[in-house]
PDB file of N, CA and C in Angstrom:
ATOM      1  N   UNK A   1      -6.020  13.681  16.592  1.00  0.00           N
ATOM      2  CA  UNK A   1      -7.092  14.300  15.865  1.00  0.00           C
ATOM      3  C   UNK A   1      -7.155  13.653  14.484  1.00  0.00           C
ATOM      4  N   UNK A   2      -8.506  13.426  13.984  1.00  0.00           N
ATOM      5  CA  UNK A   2      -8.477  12.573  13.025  1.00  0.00           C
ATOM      6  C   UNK A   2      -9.543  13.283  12.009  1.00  0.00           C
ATOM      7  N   UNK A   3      -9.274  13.558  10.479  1.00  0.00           N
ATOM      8  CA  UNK A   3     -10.300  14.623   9.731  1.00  0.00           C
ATOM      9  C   UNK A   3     -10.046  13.445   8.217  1.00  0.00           C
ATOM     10  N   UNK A   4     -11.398  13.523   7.515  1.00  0.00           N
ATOM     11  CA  UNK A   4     -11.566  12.415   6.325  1.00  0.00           C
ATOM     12  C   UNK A   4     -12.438  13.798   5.282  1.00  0.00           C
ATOM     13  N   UNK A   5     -12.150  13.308   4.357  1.00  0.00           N
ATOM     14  CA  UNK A   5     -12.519  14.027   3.032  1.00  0.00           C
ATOM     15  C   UNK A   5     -12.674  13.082   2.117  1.00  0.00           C
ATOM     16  N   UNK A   6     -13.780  13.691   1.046  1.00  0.00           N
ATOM     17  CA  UNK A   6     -14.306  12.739  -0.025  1.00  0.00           C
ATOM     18  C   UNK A   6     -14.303  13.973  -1.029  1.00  0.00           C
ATOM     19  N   UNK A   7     -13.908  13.728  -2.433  1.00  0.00           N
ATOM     20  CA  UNK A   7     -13.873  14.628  -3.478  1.00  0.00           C
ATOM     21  C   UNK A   7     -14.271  14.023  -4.395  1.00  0.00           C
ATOM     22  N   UNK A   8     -14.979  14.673  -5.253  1.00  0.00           N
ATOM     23  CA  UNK A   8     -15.643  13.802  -6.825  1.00  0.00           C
ATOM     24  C   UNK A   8     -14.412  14.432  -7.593  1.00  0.00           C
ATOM     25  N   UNK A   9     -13.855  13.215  -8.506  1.00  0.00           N
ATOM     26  CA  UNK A   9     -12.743  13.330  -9.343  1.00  0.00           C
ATOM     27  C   UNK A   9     -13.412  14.234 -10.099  1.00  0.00           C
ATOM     28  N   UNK A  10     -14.551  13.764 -11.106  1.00  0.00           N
ATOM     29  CA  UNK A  10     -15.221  14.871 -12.350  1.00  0.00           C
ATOM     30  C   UNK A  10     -15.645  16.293 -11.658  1.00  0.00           C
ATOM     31  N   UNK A  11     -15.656  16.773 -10.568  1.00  0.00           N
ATOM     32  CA  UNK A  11     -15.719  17.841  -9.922  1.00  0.00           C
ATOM     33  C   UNK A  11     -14.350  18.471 -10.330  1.00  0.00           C
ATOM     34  N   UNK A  12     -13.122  18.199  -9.801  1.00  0.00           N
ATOM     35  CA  UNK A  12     -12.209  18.482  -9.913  1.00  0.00           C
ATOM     36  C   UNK A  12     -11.335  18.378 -11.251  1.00  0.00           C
ATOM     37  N   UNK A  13     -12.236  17.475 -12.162  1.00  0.00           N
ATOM     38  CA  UNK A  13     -11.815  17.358 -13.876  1.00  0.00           C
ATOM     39  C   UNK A  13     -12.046  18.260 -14.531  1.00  0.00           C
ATOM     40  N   UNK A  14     -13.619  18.831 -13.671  1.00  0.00           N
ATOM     41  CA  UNK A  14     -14.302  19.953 -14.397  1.00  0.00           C
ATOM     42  C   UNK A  14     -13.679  21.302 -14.469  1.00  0.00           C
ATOM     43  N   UNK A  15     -13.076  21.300 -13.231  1.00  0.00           N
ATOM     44  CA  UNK A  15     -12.791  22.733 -12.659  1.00  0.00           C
ATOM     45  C   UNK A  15     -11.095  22.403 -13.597  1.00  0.00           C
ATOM     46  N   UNK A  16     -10.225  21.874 -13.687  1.00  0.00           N
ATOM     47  CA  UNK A  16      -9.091  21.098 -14.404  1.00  0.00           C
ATOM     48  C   UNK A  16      -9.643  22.684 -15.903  1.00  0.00           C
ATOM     49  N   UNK A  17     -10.356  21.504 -16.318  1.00  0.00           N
ATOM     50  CA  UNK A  17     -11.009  21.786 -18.294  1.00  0.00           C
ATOM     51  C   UNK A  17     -11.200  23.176 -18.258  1.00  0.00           C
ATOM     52  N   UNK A  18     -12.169  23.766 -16.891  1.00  0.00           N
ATOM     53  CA  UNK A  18     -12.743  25.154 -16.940  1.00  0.00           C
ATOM     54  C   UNK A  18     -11.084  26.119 -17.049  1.00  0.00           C
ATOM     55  N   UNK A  19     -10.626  26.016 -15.904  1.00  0.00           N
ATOM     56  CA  UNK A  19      -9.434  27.236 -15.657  1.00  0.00           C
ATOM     57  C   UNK A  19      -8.608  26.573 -15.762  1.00  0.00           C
ATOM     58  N   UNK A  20      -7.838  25.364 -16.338  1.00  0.00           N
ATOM     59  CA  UNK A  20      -6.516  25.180 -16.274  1.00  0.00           C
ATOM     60  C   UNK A  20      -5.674  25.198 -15.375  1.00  0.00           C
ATOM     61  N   UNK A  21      -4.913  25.408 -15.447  1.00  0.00           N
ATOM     62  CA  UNK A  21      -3.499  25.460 -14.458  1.00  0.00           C
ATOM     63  C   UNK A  21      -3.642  26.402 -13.207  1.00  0.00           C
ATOM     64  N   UNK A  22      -5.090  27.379 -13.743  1.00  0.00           N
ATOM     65  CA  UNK A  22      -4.834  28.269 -12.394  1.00  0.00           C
ATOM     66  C   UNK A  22      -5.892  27.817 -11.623  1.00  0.00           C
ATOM     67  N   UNK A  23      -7.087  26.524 -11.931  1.00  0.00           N
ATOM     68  CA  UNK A  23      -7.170  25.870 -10.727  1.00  0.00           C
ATOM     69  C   UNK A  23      -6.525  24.893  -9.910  1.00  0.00           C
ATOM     70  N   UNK A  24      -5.419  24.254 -10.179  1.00  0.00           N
ATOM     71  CA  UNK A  24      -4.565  23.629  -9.569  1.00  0.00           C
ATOM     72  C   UNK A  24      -3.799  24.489  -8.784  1.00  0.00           C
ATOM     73  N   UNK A  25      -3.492  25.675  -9.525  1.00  0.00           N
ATOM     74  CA  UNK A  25      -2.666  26.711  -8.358  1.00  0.00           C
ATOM     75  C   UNK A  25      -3.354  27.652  -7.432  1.00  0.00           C
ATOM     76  N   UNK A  26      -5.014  27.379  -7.714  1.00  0.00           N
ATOM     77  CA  UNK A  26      -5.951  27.402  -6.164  1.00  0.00           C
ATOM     78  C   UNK A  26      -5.280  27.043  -5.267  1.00  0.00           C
ATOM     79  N   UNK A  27      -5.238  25.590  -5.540  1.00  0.00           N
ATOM     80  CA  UNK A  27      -5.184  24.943  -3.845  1.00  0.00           C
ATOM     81  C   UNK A  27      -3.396  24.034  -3.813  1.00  0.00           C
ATOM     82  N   UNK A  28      -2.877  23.946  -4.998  1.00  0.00           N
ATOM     83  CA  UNK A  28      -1.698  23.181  -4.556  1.00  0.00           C
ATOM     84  C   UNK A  28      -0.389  24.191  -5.461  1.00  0.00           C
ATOM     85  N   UNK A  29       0.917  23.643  -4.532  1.00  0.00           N
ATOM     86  CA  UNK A  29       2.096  24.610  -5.012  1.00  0.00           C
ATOM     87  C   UNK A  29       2.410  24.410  -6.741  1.00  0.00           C
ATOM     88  N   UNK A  30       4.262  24.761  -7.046  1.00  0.00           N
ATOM     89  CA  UNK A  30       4.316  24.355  -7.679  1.00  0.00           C
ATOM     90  C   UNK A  30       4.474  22.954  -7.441  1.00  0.00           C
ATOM     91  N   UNK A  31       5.923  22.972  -6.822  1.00  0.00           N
ATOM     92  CA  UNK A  31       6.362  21.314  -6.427  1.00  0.00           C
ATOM     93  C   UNK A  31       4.757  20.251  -6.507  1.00  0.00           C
ATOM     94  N   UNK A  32       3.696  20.623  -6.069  1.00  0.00           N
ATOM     95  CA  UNK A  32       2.880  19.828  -6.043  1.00  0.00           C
ATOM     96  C   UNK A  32       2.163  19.216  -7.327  1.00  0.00           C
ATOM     97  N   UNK A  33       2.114  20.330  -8.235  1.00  0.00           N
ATOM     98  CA  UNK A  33       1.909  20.467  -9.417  1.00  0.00           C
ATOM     99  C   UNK A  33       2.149  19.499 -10.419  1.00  0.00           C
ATOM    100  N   UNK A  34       3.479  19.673  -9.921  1.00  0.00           N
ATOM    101  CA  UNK A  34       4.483  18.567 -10.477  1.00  0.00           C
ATOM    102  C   UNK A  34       3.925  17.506 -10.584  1.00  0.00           C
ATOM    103  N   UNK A  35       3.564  16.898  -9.499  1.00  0.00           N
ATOM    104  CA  UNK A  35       2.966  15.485  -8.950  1.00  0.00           C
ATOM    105  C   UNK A  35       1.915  14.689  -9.344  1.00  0.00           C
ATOM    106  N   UNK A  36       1.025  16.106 -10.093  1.00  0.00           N
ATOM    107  CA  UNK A  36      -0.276  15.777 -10.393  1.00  0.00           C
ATOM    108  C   UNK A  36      -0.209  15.197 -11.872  1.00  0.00           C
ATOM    109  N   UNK A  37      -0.048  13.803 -11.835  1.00  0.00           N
ATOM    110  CA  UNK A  37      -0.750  13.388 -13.641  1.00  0.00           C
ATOM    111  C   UNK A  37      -1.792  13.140 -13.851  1.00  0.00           C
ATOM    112  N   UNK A  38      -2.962  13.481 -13.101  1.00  0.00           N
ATOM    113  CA  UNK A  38      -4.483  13.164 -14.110  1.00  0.00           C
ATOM    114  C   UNK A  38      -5.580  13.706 -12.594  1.00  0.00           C
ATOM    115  N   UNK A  39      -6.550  14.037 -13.086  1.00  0.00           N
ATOM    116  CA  UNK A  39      -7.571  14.248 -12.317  1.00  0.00           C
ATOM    117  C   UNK A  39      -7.842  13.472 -11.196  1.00  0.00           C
ATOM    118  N   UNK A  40      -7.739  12.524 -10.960  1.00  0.00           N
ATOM    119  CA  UNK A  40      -7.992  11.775  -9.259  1.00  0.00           C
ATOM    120  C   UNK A  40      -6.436  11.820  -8.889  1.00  0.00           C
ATOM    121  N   UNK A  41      -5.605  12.390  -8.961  1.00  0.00           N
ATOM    122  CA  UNK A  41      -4.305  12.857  -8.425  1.00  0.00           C
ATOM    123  C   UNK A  41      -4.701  14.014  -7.798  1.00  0.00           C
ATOM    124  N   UNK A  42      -5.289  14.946  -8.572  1.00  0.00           N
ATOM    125  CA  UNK A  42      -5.696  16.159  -8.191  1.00  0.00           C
ATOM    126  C   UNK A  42      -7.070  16.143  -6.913  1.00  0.00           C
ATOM    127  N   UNK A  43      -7.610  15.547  -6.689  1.00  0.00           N
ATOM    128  CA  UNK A  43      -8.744  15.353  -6.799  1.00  0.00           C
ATOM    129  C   UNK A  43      -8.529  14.504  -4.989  1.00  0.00           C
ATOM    130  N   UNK A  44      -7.309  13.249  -4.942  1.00  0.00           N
ATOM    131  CA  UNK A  44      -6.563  12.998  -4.190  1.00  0.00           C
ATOM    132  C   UNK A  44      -6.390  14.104  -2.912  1.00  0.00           C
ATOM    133  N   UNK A  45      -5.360  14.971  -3.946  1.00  0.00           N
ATOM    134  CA  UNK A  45      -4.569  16.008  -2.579  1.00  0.00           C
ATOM    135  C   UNK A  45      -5.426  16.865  -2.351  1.00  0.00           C
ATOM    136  N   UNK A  46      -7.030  17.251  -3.333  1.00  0.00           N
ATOM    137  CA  UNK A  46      -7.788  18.057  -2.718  1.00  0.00           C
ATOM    138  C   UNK A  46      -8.222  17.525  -0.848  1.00  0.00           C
ATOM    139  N   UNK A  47      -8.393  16.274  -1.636  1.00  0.00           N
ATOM    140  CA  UNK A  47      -9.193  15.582  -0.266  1.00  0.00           C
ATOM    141  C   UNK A  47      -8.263  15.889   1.450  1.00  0.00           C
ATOM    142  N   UNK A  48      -6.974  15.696   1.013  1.00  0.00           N
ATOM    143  CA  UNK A  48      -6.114  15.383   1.953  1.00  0.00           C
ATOM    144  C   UNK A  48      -5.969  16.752   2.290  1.00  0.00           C
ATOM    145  N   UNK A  49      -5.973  17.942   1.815  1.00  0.00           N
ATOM    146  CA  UNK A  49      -5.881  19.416   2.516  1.00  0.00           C
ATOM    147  C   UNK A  49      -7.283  19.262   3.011  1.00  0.00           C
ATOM    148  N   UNK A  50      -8.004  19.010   2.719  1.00  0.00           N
ATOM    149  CA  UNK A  50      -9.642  19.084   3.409  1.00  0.00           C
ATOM    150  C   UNK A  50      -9.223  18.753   4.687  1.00  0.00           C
ATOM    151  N   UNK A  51      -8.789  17.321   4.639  1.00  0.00           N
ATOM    152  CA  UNK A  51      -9.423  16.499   5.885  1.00  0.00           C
ATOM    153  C   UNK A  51      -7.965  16.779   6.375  1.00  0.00           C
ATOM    154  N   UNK A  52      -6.761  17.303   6.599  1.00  0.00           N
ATOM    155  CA  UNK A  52      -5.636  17.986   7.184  1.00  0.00           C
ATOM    156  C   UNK A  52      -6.592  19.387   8.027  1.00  0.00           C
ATOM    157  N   UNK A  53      -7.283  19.937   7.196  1.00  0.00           N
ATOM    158  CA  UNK A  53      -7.762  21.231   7.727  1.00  0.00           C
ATOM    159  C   UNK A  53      -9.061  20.845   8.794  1.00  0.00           C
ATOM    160  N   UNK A  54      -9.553  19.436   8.705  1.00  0.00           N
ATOM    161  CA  UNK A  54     -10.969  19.204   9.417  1.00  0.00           C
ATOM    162  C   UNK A  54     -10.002  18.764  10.885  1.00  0.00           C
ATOM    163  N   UNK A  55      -9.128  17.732  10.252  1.00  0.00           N
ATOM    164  CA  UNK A  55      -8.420  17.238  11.680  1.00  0.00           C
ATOM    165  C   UNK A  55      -7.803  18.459  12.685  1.00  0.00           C
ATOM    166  N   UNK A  56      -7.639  19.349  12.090  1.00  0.00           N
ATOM    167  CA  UNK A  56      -6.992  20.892  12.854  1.00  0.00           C
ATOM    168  C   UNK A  56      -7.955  21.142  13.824  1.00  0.00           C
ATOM    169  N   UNK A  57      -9.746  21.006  13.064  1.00  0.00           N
ATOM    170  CA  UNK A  57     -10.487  21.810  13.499  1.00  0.00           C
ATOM    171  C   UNK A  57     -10.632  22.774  12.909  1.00  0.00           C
ATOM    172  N   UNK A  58     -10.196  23.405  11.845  1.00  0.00           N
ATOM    173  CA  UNK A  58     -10.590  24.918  11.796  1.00  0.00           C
ATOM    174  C   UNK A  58     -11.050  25.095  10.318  1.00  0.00           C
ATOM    175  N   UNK A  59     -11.136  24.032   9.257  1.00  0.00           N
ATOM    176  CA  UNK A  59     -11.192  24.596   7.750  1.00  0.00           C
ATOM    177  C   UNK A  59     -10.343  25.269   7.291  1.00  0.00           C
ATOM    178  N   UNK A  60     -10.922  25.269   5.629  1.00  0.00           N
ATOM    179  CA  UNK A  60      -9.324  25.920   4.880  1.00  0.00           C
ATOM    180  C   UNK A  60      -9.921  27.304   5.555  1.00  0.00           C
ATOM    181  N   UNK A  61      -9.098  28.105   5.509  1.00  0.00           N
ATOM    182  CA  UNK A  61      -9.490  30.025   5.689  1.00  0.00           C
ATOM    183  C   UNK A  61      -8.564  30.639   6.049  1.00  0.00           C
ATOM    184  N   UNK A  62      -8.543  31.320   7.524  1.00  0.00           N
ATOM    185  CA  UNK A  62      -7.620  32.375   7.258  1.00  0.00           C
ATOM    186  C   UNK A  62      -6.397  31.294   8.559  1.00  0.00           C
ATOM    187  N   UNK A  63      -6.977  30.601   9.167  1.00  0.00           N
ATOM    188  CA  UNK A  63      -5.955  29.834  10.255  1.00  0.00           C
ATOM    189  C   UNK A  63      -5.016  28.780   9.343  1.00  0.00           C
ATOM    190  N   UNK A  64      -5.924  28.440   8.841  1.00  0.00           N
ATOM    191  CA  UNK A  64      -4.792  26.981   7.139  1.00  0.00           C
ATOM    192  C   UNK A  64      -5.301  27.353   6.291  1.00  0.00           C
ATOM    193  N   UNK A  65      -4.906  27.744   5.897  1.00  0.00           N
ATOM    194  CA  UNK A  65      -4.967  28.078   4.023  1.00  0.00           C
ATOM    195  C   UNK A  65      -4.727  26.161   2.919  1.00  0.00           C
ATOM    196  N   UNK A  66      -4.787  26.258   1.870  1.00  0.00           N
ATOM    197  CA  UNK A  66      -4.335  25.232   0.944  1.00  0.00           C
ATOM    198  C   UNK A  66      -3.156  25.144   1.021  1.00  0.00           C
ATOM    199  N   UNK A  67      -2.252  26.556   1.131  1.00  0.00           N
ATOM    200  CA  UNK A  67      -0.920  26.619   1.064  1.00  0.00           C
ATOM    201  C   UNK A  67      -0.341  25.962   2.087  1.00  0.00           C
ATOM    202  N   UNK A  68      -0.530  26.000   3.276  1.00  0.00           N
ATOM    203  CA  UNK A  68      -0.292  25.807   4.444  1.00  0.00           C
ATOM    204  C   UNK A  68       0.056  24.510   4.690  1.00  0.00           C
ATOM    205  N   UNK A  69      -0.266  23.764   3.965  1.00  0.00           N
ATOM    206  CA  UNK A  69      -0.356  22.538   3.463  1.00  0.00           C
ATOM    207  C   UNK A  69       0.183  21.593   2.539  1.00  0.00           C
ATOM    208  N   UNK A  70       1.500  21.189   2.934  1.00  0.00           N
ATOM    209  CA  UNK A  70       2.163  20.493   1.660  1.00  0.00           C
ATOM    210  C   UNK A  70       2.386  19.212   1.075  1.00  0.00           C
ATOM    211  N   UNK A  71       1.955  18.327   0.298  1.00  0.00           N
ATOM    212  CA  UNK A  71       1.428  17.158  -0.159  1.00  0.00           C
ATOM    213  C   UNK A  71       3.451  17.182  -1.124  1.00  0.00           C
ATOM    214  N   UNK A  72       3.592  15.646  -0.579  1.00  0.00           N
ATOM    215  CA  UNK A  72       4.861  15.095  -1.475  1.00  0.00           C
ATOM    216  C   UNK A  72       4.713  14.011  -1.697  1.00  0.00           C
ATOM    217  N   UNK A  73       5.502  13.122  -1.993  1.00  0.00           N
ATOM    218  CA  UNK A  73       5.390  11.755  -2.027  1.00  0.00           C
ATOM    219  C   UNK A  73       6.850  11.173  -1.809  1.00  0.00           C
ATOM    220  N   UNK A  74       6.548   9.593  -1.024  1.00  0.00           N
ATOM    221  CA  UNK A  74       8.181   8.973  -0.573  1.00  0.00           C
ATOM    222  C   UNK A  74       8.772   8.675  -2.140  1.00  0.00           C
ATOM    223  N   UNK A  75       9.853   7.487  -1.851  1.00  0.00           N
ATOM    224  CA  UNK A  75      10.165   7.074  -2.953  1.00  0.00           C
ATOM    225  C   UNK A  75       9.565   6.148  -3.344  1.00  0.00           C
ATOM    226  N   UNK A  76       8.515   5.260  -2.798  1.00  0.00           N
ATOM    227  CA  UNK A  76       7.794   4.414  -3.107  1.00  0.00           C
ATOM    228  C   UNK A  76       6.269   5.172  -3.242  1.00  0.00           C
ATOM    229  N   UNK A  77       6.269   6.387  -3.494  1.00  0.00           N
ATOM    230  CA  UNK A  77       4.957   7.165  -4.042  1.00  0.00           C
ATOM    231  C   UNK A  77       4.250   6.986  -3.238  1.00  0.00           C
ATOM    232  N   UNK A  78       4.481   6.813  -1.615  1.00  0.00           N
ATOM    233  CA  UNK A  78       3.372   7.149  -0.529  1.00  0.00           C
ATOM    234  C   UNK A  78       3.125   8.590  -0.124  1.00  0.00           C
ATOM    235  N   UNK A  79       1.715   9.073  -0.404  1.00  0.00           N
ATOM    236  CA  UNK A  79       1.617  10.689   0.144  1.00  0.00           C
ATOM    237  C   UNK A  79       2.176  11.078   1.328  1.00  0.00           C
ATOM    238  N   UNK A  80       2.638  11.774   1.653  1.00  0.00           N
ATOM    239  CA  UNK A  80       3.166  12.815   2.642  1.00  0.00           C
ATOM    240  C   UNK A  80       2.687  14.317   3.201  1.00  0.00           C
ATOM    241  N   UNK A  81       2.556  14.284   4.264  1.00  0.00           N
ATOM    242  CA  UNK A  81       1.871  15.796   4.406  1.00  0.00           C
ATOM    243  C   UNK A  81       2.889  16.873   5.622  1.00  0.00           C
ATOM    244  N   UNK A  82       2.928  17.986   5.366  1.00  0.00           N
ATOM    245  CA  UNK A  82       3.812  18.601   6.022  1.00  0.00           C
ATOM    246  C   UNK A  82       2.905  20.074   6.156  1.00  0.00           C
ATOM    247  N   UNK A  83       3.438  20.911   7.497  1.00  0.00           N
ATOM    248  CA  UNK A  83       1.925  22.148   7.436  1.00  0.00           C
ATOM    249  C   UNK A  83       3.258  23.270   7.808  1.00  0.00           C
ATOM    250  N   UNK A  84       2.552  23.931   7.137  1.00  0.00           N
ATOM    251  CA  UNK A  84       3.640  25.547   7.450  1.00  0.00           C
ATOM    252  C   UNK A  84       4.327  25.523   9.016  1.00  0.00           C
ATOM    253  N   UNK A  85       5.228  26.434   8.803  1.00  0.00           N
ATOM    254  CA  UNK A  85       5.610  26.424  10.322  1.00  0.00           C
ATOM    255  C   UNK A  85       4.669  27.346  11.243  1.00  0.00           C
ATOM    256  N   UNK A  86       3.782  28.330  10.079  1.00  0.00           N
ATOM    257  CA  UNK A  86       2.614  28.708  11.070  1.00  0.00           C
ATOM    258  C   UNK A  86       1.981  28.138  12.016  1.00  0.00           C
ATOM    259  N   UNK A  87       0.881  27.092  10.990  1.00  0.00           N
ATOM    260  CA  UNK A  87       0.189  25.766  11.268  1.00  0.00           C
ATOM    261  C   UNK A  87       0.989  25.176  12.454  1.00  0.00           C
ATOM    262  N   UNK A  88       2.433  24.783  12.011  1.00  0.00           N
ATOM    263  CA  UNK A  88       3.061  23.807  13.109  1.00  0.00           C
ATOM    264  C   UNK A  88       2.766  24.244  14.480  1.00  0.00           C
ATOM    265  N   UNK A  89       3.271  25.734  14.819  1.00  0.00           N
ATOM    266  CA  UNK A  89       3.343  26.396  15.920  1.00  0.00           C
ATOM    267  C   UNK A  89       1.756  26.389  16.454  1.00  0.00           C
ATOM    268  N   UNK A  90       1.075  27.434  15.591  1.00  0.00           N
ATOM    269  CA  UNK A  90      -0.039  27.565  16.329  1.00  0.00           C
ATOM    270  C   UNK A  90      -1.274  26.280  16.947  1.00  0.00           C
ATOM    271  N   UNK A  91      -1.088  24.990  16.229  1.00  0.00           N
ATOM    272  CA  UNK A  91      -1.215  23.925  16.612  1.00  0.00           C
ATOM    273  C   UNK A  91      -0.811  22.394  17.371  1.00  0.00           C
ATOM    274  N   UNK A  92       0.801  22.826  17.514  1.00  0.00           N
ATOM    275  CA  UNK A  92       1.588  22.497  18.408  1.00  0.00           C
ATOM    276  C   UNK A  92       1.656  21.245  17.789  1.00  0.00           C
ATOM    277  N   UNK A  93       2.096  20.296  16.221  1.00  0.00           N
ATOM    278  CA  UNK A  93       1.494  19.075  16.312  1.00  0.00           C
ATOM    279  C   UNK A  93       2.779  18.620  16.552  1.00  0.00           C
ATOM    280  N   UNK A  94       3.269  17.763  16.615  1.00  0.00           N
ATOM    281  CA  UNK A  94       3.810  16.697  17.200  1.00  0.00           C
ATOM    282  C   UNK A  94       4.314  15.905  15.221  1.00  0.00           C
ATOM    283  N   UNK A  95       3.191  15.128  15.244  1.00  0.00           N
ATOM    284  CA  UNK A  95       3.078  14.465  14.030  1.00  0.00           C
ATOM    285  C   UNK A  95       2.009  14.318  12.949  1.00  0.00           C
ATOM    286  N   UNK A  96       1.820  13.697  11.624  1.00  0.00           N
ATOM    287  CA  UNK A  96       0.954  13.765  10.971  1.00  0.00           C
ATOM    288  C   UNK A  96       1.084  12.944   9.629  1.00  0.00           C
ATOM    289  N   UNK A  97       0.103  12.156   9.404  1.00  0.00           N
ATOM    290  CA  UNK A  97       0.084  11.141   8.471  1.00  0.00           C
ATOM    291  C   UNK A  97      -1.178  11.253   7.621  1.00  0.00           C
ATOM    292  N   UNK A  98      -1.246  10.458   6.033  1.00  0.00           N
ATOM    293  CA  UNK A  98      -2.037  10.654   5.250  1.00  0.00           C
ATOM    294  C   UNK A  98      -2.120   9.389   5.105  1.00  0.00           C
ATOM    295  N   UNK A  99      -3.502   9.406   4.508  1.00  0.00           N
ATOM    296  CA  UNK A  99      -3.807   8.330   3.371  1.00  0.00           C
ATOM    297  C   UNK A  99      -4.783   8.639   2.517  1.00  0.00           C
ATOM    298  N   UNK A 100      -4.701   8.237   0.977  1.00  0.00           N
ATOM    299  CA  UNK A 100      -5.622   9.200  -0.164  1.00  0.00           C
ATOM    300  C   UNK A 100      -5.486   7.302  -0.940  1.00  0.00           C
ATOM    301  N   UNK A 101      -7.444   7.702  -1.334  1.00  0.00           N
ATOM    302  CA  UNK A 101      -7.316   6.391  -1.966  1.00  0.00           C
ATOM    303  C   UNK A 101      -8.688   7.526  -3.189  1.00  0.00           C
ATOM    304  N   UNK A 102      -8.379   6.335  -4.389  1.00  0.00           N
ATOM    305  CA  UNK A 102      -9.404   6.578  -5.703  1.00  0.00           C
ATOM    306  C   UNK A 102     -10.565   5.069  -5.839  1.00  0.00           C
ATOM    307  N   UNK A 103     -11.783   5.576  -6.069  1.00  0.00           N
ATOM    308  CA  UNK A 103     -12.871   4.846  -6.211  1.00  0.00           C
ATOM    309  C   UNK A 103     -13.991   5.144  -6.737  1.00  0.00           C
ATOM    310  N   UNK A 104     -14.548   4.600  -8.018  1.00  0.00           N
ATOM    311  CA  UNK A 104     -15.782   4.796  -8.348  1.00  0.00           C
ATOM    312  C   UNK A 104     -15.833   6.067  -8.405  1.00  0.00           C
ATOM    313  N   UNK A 105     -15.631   6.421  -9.104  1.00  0.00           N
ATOM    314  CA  UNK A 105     -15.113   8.080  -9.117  1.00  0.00           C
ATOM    315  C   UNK A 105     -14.855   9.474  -8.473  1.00  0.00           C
ATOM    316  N   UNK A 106     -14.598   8.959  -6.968  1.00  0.00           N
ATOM    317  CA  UNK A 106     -14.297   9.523  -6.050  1.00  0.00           C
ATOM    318  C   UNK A 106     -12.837   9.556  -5.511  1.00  0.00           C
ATOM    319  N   UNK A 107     -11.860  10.519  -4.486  1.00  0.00           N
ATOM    320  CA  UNK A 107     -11.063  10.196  -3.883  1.00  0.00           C
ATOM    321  C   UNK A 107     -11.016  11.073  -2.772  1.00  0.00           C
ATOM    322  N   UNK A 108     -10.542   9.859  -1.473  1.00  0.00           N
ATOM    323  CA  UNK A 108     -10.696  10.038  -0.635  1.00  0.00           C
ATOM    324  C   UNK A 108      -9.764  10.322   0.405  1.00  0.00           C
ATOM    325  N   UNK A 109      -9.351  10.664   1.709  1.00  0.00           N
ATOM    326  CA  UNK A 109      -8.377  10.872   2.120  1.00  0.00           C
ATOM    327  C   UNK A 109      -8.741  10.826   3.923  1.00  0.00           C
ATOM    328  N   UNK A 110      -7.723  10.636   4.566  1.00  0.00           N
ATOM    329  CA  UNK A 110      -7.950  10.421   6.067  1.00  0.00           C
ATOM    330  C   UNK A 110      -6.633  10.657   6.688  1.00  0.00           C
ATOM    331  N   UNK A 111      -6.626  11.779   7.436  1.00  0.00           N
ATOM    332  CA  UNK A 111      -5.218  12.193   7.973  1.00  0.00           C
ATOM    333  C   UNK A 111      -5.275  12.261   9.895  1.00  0.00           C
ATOM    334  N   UNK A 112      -4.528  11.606   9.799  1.00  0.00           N
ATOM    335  CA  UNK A 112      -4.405  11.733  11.622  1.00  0.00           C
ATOM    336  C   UNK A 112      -3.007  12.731  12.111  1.00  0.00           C
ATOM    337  N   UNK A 113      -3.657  13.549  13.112  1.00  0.00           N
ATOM    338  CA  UNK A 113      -2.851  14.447  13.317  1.00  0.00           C
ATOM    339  C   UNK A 113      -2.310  14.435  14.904  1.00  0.00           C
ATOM    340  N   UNK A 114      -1.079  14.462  15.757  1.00  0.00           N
ATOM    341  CA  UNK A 114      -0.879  14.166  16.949  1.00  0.00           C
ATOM    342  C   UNK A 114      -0.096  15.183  17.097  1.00  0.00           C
ATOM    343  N   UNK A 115      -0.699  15.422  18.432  1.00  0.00           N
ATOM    344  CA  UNK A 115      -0.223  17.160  19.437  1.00  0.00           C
ATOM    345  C   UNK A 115       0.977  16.515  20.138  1.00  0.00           C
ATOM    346  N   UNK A 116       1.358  17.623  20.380  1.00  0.00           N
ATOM    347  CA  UNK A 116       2.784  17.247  21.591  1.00  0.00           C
ATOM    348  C   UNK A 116       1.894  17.559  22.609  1.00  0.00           C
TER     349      UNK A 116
END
């Protein structure tokens, strides 16, 4: 299963400036928090819970939440995605990979997801 997301960085700069810290703790943890140094970081892992939640099939709501959803990085700062053990179960996946890129003031993301 394969789900892609596109986010406008200044969308997510905006919402940054408007509420601060408690729009980042909308949609990402602390640990994630952490991670974030500037608006297309943010803007990044929005994309990648999107298109994590499109590849499911189901959208963020009450089946995946944002939470549900956990964005890290290796030691060479490649994104990582990991889904609750809810998510895990009730979707049976197997495996799951990211990729989040920044452009022209967008960022984008494309996650493939594989069932057992």
């Amino acid at each position: 299963m394969i789900g892609i997301d596109i986010t406008s960085i200044a969308r997510i700069e905006k919402m940054m400036d408007k509420f601060e810290r408690k729009a980042l703790e909308r949609f990402l943890s602390e640990d994630e928090i952490l991670l974030v140094r500037s608006p297309s970081t943010a803007a990044g892992f929005w994309a990648a819970k999107e298109a994590t939640s499109k590849a499911l099939g189901c959208g963020i709501g009450k089946t995946c939440g944002f939470h549900d959803i956990i964005i890290s990085k290796t030691k060479k700062n490649a994104p990582k995605i990991k889904l609750s053990k809810k998510v895990m179960k009730k979707f049976d996946i197997k495996a799951i990979s990211v990729s989040i890129t920044h452009d022209g003031g967008f960022a984008a993301s494309v996650v493939h997801i594989e069932k057992n």
